[in-house]
C-alpha atoms as a PDB file:
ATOM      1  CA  UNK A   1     109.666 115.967  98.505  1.00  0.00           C
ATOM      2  CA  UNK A   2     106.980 116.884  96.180  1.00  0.00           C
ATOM      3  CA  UNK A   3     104.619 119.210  97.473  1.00  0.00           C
ATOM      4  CA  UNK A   4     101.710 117.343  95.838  1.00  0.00           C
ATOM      5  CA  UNK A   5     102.546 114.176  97.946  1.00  0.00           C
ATOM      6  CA  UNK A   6     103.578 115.505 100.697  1.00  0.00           C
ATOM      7  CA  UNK A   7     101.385 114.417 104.008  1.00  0.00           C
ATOM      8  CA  UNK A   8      99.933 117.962 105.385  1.00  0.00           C
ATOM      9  CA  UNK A   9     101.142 119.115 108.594  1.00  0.00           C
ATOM     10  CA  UNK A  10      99.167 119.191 111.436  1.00  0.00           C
ATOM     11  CA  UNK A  11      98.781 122.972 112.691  1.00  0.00           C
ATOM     12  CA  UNK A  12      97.135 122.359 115.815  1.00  0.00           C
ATOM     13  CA  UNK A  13      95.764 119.878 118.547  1.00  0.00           C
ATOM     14  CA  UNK A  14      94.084 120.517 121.837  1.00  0.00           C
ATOM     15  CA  UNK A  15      91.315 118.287 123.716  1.00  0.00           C
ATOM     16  CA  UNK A  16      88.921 116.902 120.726  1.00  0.00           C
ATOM     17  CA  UNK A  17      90.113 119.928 117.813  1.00  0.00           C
ATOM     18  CA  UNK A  18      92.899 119.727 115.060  1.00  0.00           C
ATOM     19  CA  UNK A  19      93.501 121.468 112.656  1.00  0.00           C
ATOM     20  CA  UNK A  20      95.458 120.084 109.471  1.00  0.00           C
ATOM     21  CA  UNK A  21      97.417 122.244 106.452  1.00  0.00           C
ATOM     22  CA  UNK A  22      94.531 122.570 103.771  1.00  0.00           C
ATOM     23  CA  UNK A  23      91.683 120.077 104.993  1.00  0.00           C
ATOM     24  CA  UNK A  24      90.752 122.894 107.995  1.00  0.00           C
ATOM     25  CA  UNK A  25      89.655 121.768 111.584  1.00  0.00           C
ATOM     26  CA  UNK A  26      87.670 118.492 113.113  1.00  0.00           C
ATOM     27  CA  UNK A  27      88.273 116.275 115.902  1.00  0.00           C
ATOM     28  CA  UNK A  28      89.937 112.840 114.854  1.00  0.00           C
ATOM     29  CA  UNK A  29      91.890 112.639 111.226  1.00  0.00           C
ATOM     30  CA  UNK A  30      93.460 110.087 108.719  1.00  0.00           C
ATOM     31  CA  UNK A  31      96.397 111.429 107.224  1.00  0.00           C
ATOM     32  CA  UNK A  32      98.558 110.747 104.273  1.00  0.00           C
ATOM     33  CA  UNK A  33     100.726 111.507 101.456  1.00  0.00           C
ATOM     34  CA  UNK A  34      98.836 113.937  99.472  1.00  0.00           C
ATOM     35  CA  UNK A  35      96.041 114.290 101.903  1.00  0.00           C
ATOM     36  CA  UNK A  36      93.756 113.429 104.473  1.00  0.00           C
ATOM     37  CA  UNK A  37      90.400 113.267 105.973  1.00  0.00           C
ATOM     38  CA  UNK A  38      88.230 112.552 109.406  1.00  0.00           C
ATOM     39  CA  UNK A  39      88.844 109.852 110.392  1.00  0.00           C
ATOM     40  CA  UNK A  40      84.870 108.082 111.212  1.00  0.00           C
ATOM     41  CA  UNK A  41      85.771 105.044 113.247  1.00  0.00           C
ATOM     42  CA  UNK A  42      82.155 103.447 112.227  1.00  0.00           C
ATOM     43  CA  UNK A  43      83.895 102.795 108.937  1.00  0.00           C
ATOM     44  CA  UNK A  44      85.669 100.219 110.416  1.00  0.00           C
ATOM     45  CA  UNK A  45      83.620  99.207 113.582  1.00  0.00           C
ATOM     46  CA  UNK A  46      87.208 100.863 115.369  1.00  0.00           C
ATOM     47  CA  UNK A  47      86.829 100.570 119.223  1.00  0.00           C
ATOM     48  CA  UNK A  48      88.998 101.834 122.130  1.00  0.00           C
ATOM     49  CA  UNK A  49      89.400  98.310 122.418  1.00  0.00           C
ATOM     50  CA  UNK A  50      90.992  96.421 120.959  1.00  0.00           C
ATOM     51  CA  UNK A  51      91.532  99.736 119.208  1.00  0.00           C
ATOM     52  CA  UNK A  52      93.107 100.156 115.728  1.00  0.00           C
ATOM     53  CA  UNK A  53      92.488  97.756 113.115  1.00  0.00           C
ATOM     54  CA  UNK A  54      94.379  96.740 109.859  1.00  0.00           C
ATOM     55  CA  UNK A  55      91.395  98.168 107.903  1.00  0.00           C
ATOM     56  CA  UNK A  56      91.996 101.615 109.459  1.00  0.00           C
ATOM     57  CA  UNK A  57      95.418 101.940 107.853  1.00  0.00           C
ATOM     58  CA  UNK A  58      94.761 100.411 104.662  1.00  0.00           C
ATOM     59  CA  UNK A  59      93.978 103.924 103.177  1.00  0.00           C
ATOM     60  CA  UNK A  60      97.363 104.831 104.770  1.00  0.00           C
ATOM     61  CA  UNK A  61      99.190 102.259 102.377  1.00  0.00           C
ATOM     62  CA  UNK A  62      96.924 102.918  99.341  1.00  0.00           C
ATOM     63  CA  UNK A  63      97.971 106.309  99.641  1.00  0.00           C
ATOM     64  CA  UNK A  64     101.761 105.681  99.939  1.00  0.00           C
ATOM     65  CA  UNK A  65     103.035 106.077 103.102  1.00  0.00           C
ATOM     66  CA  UNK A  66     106.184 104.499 103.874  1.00  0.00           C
ATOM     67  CA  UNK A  67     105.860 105.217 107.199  1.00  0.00           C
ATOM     68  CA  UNK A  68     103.215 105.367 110.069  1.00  0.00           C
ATOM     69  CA  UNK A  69     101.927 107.510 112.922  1.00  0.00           C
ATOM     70  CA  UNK A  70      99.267 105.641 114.741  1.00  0.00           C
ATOM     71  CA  UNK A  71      98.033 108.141 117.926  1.00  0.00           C
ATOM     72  CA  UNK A  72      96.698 106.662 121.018  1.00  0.00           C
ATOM     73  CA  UNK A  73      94.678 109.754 122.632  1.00  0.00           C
ATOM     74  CA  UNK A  74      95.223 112.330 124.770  1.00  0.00           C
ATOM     75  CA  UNK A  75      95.044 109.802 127.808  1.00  0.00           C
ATOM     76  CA  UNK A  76      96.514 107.188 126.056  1.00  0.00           C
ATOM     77  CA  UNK A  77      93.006 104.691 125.870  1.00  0.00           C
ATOM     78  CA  UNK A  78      92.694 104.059 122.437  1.00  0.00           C
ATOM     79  CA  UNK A  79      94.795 101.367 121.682  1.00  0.00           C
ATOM     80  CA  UNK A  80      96.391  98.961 118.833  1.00  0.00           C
ATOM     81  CA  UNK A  81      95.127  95.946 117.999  1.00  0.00           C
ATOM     82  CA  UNK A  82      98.486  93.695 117.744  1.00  0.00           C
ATOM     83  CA  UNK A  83      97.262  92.584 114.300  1.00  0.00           C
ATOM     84  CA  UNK A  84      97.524  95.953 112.804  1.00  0.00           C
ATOM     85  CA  UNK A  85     101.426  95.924 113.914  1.00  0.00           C
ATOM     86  CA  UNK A  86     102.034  92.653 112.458  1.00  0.00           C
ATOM     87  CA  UNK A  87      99.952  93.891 108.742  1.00  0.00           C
ATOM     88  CA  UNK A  88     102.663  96.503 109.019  1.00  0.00           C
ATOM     89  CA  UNK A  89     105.699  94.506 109.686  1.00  0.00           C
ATOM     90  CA  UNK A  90     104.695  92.617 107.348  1.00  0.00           C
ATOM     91  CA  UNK A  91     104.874  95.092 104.814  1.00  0.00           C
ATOM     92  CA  UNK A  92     108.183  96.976 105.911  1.00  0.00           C
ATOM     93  CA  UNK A  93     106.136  99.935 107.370  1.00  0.00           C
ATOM     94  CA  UNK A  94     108.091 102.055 110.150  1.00  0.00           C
ATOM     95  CA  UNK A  95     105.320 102.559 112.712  1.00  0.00           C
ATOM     96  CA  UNK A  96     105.216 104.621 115.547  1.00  0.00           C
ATOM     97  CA  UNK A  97     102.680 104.685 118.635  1.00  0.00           C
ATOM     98  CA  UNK A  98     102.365 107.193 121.229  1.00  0.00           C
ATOM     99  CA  UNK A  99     100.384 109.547 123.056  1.00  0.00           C
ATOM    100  CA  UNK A 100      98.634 112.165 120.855  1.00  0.00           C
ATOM    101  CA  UNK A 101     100.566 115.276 121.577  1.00  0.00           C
ATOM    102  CA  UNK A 102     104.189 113.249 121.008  1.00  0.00           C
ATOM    103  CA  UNK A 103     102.511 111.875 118.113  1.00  0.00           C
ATOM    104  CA  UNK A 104     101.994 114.848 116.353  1.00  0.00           C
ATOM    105  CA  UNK A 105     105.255 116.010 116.519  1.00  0.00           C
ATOM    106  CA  UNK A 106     106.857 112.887 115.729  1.00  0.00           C
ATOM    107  CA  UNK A 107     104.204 113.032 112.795  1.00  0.00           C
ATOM    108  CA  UNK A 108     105.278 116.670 111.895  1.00  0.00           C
ATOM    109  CA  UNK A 109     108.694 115.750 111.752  1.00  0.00           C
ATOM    110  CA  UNK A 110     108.425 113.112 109.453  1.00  0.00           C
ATOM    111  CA  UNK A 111     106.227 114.963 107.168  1.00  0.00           C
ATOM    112  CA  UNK A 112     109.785 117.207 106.139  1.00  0.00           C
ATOM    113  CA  UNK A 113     111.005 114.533 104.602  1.00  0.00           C
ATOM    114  CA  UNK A 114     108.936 110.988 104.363  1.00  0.00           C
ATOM    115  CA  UNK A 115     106.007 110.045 102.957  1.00  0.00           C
ATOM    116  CA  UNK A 116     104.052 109.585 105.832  1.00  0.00           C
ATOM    117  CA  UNK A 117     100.426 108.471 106.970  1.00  0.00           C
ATOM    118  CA  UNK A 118      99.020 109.088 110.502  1.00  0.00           C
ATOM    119  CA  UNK A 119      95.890 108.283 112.154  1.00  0.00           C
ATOM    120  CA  UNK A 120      94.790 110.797 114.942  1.00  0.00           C
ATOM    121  CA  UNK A 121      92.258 110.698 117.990  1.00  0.00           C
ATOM    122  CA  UNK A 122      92.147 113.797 120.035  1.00  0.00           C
ATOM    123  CA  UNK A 123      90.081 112.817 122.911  1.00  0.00           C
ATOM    124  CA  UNK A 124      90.865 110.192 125.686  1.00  0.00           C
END
């Protein structure tokens, strides 16, 4: 994979730090091919509930990821809004959900070979 697209690796994740391969340490990330950022839920008015929305992973797709990690929290309360699964279906996107920890190393795994986005909330 070329190393200019490929999505960093997440070095480390413990109760509300991570710290990601060349963009350093914060609390909640968007991840992707070539990059990444925090992830400010205010951008998109994102809630616990109904939790992500298909505006959060847009920057996912614009970026090129054929594949996504969407993480749920530590204690598993931030969840999906059922729309953002069907904008990804509709689009052929593999997605994966899970608990934060799980989803970091299905995330990390991925990130070997696929061009993958993630988004990641490491609180509740």
């Amino acid at each position: 994979m070329d190393q200019e697209k490929s999505s960093p690796r997440i070095l480390q994740i413990s109760w509300g730090h991570m710290e990601v391969e060349g963009l350093g340490a914060g609390k909640d990330f968007k991840l992707y091919p070539g990059g990444g950022r925090d992830w400010d839920w205010a951008e998109t008015g994102t809630r616990h509930s109904p939790g992500i929305q298909p505006a959060d992973v847009e920057e996912l797709l614009a970026h090129g990821s054929d594949a996504i990690v969407l993480s749920q929290g530590m204690e598993m309360r931030l969840q999906v809004d059922p729309a953002t699964l069907e904008y990804l279906g509709q689009r052929s996107i593999s997605v994966h959900v899970a608990e934060t920890s799980e989803a970091v190393e299905i995330y990390n795994k991925l990130a070997a070979t696929t061009a993958v986005g993630g988004l990641f909330h490491s609180t509740c």
